[in-house]
C-alpha atoms as a PDB file:
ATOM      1  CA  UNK A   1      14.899  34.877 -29.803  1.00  0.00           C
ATOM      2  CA  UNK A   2      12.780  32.360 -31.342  1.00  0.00           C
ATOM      3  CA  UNK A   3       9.537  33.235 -28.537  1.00  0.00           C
ATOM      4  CA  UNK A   4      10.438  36.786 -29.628  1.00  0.00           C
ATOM      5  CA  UNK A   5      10.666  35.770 -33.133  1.00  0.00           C
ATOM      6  CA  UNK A   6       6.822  33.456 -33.507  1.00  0.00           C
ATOM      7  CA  UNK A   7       5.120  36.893 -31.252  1.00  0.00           C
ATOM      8  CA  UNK A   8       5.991  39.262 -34.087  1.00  0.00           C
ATOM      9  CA  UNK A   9       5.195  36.645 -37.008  1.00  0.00           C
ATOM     10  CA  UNK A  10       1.642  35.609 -34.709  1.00  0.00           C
ATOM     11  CA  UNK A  11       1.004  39.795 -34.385  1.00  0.00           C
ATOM     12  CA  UNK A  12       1.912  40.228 -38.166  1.00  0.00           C
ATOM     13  CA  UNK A  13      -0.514  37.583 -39.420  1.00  0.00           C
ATOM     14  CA  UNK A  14      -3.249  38.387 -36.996  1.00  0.00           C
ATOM     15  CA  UNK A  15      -2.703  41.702 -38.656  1.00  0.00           C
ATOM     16  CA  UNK A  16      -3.020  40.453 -42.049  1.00  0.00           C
ATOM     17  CA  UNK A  17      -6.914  38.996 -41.468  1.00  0.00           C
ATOM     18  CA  UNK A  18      -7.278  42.367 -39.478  1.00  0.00           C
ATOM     19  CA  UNK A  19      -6.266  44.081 -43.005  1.00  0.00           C
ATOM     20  CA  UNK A  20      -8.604  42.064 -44.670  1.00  0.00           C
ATOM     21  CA  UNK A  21     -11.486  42.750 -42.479  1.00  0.00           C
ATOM     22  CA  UNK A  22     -11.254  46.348 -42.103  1.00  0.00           C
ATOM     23  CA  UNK A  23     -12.373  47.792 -45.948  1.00  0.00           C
ATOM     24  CA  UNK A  24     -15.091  45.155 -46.087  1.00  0.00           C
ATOM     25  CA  UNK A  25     -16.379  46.165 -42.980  1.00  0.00           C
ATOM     26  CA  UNK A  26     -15.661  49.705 -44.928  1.00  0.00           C
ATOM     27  CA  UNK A  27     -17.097  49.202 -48.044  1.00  0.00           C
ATOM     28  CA  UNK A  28     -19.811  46.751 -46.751  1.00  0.00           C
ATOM     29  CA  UNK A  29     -22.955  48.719 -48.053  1.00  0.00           C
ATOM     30  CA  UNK A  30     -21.571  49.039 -51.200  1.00  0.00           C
ATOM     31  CA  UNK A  31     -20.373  45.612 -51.653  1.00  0.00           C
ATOM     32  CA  UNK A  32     -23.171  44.397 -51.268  1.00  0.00           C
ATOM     33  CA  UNK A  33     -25.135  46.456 -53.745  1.00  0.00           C
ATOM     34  CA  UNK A  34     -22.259  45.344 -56.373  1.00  0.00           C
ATOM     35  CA  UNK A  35     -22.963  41.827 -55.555  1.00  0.00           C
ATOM     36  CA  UNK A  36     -26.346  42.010 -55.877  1.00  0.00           C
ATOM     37  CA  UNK A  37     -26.361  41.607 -60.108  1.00  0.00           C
ATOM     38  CA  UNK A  38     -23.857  39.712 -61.999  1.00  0.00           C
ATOM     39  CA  UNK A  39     -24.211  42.878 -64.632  1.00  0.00           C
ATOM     40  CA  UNK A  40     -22.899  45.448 -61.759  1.00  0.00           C
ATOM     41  CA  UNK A  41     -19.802  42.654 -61.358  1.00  0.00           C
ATOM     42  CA  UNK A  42     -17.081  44.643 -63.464  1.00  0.00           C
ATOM     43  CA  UNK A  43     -17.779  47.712 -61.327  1.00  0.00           C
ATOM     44  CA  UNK A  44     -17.600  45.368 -58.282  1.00  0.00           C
ATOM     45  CA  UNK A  45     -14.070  43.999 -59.357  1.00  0.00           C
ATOM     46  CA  UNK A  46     -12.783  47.962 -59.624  1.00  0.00           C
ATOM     47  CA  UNK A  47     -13.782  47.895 -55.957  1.00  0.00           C
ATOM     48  CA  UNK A  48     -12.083  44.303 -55.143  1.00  0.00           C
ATOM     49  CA  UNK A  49      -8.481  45.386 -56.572  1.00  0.00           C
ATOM     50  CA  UNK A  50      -8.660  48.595 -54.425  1.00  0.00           C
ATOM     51  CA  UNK A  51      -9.342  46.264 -51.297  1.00  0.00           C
ATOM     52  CA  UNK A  52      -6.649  43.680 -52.647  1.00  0.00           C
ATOM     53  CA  UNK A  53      -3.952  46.511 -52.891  1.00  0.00           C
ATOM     54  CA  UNK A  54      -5.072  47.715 -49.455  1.00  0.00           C
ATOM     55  CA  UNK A  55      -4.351  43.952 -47.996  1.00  0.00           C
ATOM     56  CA  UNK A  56      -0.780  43.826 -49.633  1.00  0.00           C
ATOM     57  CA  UNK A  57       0.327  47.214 -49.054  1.00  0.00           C
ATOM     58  CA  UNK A  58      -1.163  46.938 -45.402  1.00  0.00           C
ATOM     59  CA  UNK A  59       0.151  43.802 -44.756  1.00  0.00           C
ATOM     60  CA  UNK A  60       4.007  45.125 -45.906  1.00  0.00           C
ATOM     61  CA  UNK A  61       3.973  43.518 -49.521  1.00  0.00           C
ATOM     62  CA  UNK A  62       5.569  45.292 -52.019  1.00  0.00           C
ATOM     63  CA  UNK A  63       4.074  43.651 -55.185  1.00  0.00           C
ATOM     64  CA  UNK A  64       5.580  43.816 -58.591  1.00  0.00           C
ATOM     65  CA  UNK A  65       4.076  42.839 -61.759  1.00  0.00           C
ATOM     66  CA  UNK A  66       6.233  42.332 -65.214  1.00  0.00           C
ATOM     67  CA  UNK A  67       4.206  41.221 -68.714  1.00  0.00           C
ATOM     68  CA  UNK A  68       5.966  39.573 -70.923  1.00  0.00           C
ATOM     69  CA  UNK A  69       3.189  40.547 -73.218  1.00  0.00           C
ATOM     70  CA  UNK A  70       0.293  42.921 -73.328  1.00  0.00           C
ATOM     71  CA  UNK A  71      -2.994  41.725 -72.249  1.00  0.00           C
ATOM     72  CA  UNK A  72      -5.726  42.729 -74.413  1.00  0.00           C
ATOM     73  CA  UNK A  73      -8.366  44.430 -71.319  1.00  0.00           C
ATOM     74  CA  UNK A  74     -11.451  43.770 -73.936  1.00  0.00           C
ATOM     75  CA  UNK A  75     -10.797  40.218 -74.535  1.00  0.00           C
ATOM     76  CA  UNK A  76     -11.631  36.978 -71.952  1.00  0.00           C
ATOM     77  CA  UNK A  77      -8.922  34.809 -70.916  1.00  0.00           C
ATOM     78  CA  UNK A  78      -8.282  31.859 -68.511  1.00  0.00           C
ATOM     79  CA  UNK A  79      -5.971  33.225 -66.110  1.00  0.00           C
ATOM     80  CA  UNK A  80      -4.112  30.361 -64.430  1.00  0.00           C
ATOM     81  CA  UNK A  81      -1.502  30.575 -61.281  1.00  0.00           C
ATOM     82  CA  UNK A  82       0.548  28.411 -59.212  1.00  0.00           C
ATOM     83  CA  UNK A  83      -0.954  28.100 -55.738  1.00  0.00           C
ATOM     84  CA  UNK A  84       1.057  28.202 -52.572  1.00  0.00           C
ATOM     85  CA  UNK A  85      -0.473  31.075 -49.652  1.00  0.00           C
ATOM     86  CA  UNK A  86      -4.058  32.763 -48.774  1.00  0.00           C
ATOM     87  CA  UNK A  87      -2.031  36.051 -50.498  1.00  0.00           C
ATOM     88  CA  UNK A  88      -2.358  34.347 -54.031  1.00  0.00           C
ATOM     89  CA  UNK A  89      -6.074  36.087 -54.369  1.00  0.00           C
ATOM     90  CA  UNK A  90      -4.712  39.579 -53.391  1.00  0.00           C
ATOM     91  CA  UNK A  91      -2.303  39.396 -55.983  1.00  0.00           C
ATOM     92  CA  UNK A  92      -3.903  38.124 -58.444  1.00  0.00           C
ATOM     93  CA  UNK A  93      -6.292  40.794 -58.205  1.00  0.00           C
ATOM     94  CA  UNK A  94      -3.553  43.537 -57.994  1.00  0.00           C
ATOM     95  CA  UNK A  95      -1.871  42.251 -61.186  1.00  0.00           C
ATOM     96  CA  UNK A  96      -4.638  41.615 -63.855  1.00  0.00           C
ATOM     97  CA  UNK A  97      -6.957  44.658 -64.871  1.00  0.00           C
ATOM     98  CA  UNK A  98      -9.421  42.372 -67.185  1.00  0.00           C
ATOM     99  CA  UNK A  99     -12.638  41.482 -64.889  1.00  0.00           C
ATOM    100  CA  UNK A 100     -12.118  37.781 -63.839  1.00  0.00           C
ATOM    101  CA  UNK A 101     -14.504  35.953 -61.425  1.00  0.00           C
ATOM    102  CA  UNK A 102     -12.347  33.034 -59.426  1.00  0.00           C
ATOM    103  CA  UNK A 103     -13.241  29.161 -59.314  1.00  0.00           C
ATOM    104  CA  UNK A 104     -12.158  28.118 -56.289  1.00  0.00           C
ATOM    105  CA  UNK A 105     -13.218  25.886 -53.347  1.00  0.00           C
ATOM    106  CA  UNK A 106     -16.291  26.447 -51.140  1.00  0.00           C
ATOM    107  CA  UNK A 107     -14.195  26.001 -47.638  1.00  0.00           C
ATOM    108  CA  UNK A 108     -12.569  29.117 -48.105  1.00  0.00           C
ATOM    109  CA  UNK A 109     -16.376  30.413 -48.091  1.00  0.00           C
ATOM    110  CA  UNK A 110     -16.621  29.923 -44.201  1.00  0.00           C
ATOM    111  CA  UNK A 111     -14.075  32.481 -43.411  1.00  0.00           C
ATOM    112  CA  UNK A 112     -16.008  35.396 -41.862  1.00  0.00           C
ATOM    113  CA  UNK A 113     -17.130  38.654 -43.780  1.00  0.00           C
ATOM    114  CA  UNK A 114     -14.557  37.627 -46.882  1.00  0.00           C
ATOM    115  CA  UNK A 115     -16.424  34.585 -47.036  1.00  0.00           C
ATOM    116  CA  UNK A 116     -19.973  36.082 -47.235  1.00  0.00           C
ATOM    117  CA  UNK A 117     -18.554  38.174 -50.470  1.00  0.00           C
ATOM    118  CA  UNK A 118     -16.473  35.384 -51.639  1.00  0.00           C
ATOM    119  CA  UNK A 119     -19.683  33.291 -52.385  1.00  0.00           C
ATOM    120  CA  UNK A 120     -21.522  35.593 -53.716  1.00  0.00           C
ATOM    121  CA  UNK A 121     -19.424  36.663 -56.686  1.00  0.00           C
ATOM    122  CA  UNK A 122     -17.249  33.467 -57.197  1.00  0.00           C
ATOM    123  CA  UNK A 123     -17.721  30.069 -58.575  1.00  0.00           C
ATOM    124  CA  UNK A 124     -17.588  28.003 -55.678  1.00  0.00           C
ATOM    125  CA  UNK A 125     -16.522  24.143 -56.212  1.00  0.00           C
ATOM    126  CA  UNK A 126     -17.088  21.014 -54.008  1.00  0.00           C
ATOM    127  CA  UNK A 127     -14.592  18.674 -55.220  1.00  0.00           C
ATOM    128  CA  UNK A 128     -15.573  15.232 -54.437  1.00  0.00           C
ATOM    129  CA  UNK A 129     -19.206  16.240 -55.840  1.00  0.00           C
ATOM    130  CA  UNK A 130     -19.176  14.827 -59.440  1.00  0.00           C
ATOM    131  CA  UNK A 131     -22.793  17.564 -59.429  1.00  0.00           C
ATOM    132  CA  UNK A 132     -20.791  20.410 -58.090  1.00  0.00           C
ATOM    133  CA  UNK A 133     -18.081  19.863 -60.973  1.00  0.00           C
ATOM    134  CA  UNK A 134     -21.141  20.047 -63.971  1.00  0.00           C
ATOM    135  CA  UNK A 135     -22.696  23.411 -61.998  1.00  0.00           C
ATOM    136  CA  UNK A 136     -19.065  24.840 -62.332  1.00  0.00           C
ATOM    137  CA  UNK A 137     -18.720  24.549 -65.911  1.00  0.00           C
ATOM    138  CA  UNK A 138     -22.428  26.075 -66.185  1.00  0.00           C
ATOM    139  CA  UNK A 139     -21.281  28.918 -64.349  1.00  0.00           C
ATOM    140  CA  UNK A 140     -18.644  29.399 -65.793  1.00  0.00           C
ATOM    141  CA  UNK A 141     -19.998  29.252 -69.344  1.00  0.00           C
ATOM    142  CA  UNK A 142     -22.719  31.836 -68.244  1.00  0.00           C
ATOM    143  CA  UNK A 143     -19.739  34.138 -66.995  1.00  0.00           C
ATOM    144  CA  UNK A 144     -17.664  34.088 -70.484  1.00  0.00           C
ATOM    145  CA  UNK A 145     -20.606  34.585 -72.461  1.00  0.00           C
ATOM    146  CA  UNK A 146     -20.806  37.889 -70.673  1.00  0.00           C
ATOM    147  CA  UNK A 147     -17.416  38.649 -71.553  1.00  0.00           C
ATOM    148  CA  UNK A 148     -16.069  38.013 -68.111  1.00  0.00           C
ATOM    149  CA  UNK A 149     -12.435  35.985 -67.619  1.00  0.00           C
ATOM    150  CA  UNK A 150     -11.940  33.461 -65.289  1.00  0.00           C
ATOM    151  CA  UNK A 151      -9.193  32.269 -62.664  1.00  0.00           C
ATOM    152  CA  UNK A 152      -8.911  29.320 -61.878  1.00  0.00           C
ATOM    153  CA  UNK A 153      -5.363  27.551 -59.575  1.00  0.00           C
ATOM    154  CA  UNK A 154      -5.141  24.828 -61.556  1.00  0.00           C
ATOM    155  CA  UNK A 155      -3.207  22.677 -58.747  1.00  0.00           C
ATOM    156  CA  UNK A 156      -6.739  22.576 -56.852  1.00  0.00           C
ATOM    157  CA  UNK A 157      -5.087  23.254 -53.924  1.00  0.00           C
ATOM    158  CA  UNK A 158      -1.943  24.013 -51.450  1.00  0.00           C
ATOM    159  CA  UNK A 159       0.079  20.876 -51.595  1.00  0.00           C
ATOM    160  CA  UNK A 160       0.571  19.880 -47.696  1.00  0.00           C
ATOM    161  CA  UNK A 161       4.462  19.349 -48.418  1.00  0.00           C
ATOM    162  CA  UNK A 162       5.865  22.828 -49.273  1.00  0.00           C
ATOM    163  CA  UNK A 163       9.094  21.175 -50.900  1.00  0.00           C
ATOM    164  CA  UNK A 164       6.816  20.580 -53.712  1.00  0.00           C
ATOM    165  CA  UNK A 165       7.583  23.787 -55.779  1.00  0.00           C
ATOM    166  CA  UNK A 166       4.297  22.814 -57.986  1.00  0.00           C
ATOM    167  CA  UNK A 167       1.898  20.145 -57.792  1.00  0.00           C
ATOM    168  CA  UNK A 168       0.279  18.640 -60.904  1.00  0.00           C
ATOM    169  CA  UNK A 169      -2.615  20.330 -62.346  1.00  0.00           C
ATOM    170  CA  UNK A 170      -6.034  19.110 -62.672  1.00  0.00           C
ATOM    171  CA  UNK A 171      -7.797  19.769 -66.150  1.00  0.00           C
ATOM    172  CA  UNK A 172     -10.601  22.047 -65.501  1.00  0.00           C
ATOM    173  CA  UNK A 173      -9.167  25.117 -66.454  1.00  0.00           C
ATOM    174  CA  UNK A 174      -7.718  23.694 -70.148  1.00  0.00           C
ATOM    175  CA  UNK A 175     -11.101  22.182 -70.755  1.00  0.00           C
ATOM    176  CA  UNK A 176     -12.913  24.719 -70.770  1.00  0.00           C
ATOM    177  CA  UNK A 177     -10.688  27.418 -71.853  1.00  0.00           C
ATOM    178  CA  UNK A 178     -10.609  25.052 -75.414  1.00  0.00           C
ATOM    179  CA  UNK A 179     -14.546  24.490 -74.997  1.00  0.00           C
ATOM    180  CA  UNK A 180     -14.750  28.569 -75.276  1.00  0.00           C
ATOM    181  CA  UNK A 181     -11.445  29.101 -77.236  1.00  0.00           C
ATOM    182  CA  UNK A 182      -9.983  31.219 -75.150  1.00  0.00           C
ATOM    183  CA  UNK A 183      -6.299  32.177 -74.596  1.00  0.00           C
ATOM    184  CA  UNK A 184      -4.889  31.176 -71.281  1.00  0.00           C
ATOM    185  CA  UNK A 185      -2.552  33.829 -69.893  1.00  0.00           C
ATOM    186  CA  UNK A 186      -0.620  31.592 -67.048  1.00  0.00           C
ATOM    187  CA  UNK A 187       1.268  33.777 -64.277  1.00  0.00           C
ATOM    188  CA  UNK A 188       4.156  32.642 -61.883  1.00  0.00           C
ATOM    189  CA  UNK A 189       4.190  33.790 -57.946  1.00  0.00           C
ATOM    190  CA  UNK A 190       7.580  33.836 -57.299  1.00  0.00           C
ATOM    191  CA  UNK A 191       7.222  35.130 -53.390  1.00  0.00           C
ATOM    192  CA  UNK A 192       4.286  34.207 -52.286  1.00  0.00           C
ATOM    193  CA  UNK A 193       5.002  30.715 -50.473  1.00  0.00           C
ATOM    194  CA  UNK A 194       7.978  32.352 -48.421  1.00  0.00           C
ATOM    195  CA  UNK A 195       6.500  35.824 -47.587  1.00  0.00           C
ATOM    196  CA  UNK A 196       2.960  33.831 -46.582  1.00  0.00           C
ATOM    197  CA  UNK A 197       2.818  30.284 -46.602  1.00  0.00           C
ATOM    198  CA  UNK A 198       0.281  28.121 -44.684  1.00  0.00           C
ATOM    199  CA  UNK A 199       3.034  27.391 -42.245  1.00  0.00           C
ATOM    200  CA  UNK A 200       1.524  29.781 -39.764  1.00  0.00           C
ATOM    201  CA  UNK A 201       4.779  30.800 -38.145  1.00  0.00           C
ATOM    202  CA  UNK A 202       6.795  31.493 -41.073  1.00  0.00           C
ATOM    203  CA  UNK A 203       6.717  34.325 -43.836  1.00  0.00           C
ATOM    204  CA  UNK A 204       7.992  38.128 -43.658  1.00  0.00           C
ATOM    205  CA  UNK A 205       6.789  41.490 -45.400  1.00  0.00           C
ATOM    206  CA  UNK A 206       8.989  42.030 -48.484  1.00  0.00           C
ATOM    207  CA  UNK A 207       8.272  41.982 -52.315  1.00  0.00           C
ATOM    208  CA  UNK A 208       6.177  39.718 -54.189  1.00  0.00           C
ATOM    209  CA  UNK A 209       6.696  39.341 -58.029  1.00  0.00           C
ATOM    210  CA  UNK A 210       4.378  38.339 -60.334  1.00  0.00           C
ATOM    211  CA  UNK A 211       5.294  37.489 -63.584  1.00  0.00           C
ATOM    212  CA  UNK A 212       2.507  37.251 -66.368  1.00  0.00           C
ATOM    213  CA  UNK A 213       3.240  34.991 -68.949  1.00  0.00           C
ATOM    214  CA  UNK A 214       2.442  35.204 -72.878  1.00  0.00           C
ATOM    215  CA  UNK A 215      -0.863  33.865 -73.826  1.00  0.00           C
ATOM    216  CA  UNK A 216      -1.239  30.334 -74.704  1.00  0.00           C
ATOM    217  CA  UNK A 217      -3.634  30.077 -77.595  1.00  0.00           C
ATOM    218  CA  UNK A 218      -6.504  27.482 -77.764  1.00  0.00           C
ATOM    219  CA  UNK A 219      -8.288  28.410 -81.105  1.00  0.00           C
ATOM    220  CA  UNK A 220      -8.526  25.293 -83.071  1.00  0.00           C
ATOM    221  CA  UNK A 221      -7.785  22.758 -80.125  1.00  0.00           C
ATOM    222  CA  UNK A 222     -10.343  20.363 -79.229  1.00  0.00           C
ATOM    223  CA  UNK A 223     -10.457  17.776 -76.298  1.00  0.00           C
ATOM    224  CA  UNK A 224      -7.676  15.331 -77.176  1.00  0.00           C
ATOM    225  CA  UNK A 225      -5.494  18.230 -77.172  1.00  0.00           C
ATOM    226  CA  UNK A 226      -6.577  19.179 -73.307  1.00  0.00           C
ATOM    227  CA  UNK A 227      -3.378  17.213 -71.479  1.00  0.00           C
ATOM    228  CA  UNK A 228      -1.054  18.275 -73.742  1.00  0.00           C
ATOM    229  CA  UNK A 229      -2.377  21.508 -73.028  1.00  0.00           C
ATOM    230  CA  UNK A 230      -2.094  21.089 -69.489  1.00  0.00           C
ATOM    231  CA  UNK A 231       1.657  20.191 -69.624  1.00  0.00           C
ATOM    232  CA  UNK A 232       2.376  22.634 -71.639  1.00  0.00           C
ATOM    233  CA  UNK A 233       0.945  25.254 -69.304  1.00  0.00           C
ATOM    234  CA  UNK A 234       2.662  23.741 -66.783  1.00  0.00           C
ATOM    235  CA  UNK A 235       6.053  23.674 -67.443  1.00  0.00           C
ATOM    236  CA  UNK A 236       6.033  27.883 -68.458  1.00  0.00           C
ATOM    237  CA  UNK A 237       5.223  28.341 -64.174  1.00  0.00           C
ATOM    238  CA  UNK A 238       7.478  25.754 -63.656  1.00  0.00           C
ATOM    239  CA  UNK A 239      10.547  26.898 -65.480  1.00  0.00           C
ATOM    240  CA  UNK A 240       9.931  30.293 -64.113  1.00  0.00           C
ATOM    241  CA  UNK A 241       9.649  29.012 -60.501  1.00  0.00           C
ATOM    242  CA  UNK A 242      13.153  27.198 -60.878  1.00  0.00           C
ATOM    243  CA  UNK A 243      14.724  29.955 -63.004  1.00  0.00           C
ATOM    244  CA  UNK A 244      13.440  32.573 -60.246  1.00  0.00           C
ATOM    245  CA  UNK A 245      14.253  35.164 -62.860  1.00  0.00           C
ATOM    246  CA  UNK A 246      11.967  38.282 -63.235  1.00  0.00           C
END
């Protein structure tokens, strides 16, 4: 039963990449019009929620979304997650309307066709460059000013040991969401590491809840508030995550 058992989950997740694939391939002309000028990027993020609800409802996700708050779709926020499977993008797109380009790390551009897209309209990070740190910032300053948000998984990574229900967060995000004094609007996966973990044989179709947290306000904050911040931020996914309550 267990043979029969790793077939199905190895068919499944080939699957999954397979639903990836197949509206890029799609949609590749215009994707790559929409990615040609960071002005035509709102119109290109209508375009990437369609293809993340196509991945999750392909793959047999059933995702829910609850607010515990409205989120203002005219305003810029730091959107922060906890980070724990490759399905943490899709969702994130399906459950946040306001435009938000990602920060995230340049490996996952060498993944083919998602990759050529994903470099072209995120901001990519090398994290043991102390250069490729400063160039994210710039970016990223450049993208608020034009009224974009921006996501960033503040754990800068999958932890390796998937007992860890969430790893310490690095301070990226909270710096610069007080250098721009902008709300942070954290959100809890509650599904995501057992329906598609980086355990390749393990994970099921099912529902995945997202649960988007009240903003956290920054206006009047400076630097020496940035850990507390951070903790703060912190402990919201965390208690959610051990509560499991949605």
């Amino acid at each position: 039963m267990l043979i029969l058992r790793n077939i199905l989950i190895l068919l499944w997740r080939i699957w999954f990449y397979v639903m990836i694939g197949i509206p890029i391939i799609i949609l590749f002309p215009v994707l790559l019009i929409l990615t040609s000028r960071e002005q035509w990027y709102p119109q290109f993020f209508i375009v990437a929620r369609f293809w993340a609800k196509v991945v999750l409802f392909g793959s047999g996700f059933i995702p829910k979304v609850k607010n515990e708050d409205k989120v203002d779709i005219h305003k810029s926020y730091m959107f922060v997650a906890n980070h724990t499977s490759m399905a943490d993008i899709m969702l994130m797109l399906y459950s946040v309307k306001n435009p938000f380009v990602f920060v995230g790390k340049k490996e996952l551009a060498k993944i083919p066709l998602f990759g050529f897209f994903y470099k072209r309209t995120c901001i990519l990070v090398d994290r043991n460059s102390q250069k490729s740190r400063k160039e994210v910032f710039d970016r990223a300053q450049a993208r608020l000013h034009d009224g974009t948000s921006i996501c960033i998984f503040p754990e800068g990574g999958v932890p390796d040991d998937e007992s860890v229900i969430l790893d310490e967060f690095k301070d990226g995000a909270f710096r610069l969401a007080i250098d721009h004094q902008i709300p942070i609007v954290p959100l809890t996966f509650l599904d995501n590491k057992k329906r598609f973990s980086y355990t390749f044989f393990s994970g099921s179709p099912g529902k995945m809840r997202a649960f988007v947290h009240k903003e956290i306000l920054t206006k009047g904050l400076t630097q020496e508030h940035k850990k507390g911040l951070n903790i703060t931020t912190r402990n919201v996914i965390l208690d959610k995550l051990q509560s499991n309550q949605f």
